[in-house]
Protein backbone atom coordinates (compact mmCIF):
# COMPACT_ATOMS: atom_id res chain seq x y z
CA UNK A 1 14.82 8.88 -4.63
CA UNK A 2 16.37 9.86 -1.24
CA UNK A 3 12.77 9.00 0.39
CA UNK A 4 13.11 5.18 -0.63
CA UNK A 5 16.19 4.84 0.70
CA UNK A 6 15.79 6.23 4.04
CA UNK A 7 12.67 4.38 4.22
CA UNK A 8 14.71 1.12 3.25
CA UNK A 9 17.57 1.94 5.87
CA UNK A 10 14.65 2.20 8.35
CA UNK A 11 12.71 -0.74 7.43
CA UNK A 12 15.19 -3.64 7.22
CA UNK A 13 16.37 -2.70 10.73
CA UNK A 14 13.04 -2.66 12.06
CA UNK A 15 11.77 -5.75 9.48
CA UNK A 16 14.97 -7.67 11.50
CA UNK A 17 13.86 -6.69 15.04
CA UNK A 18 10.33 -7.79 14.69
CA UNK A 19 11.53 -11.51 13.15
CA UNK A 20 14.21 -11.59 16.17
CA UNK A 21 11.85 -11.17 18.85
CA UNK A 22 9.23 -13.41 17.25
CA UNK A 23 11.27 -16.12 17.64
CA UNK A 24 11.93 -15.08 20.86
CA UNK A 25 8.95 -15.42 21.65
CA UNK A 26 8.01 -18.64 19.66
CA UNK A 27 10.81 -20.34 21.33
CA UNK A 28 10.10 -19.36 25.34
CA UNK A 29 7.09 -19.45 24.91
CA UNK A 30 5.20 -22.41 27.39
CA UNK A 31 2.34 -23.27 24.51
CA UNK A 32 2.57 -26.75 23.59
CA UNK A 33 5.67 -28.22 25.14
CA UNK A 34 5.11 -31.12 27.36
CA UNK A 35 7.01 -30.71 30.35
CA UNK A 36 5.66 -27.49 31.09
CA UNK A 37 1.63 -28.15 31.87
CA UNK A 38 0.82 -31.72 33.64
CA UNK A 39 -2.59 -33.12 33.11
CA UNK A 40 -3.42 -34.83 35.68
CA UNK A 41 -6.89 -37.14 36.28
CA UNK A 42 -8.98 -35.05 39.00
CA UNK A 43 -10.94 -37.94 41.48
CA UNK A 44 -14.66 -37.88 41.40
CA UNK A 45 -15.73 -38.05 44.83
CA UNK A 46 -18.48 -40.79 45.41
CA UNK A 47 -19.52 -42.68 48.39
CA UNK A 48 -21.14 -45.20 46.21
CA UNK A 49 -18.14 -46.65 44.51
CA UNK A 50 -15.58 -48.18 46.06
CA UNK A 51 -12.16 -50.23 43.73
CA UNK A 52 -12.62 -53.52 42.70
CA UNK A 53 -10.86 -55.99 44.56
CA UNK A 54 -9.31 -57.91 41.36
CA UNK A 55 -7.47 -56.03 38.70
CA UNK A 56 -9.46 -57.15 36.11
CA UNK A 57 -13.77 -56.80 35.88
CA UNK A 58 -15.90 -59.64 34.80
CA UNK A 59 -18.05 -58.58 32.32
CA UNK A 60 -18.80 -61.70 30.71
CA UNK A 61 -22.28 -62.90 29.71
CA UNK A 62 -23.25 -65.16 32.87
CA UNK A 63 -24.90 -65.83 35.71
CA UNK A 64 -22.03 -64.37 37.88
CA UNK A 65 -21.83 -60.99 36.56
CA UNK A 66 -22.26 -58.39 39.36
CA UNK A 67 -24.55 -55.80 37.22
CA UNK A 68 -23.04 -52.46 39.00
CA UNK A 69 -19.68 -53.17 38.24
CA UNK A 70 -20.56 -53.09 34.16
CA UNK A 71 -22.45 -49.77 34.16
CA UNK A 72 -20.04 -47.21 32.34
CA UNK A 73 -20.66 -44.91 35.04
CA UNK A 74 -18.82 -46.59 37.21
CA UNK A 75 -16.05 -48.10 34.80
CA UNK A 76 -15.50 -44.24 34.16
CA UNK A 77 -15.00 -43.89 38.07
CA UNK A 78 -12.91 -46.69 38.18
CA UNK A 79 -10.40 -45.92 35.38
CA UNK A 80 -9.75 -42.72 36.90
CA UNK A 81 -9.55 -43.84 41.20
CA UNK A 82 -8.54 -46.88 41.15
CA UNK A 83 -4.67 -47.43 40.21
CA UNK A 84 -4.29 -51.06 40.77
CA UNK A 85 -7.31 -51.11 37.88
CA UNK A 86 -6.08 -53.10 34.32
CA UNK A 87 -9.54 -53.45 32.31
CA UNK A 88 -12.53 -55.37 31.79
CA UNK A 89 -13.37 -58.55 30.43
CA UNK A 90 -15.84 -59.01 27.94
């Protein structure tokens, strides 16, 4: 009987010190807040693409549509380099 008692007077100690500095660690920890990591869009160098000049690209069926500026490859360029860049029209 003296065994589980020791072993009890032991335990909850310890059991208490482990939670404590779990939370410690839950809490400071940087994983998943915000504030802490910024992603920020990388730009993909390319000598082919420059920004529009309008805001907004004409994609509209026609016979004024600029073929380049519709390819996704470069919509994908342009969302990420070009600030001044709203959208597309379809």
């Amino acid at each position: 009987m003296a065994k589980k008692s020791i072993n009890k007077i032991f335990l909850f100690p310890l059991t208490l010190a482990v939670i404590f500095f779990a939370s410690m660690i839950i809490i400071f920890s940087p994983v998943g807040k915000k504030n802490i990591i910024k992603i920020t869009p990388t730009l993909i160098p390319s000598s082919d693409y420059i920004c529009p000049k309008n805001e907004w690209i004409n994609c509209m069926p026609g016979p004024d549509i600029v073929e380049g500026e519709c390819q996704q490859d470069y919509l994908n360029w342009v969302k990420i380099n070009c600030p001044k860049f709203k959208g597309v029209a379809y």
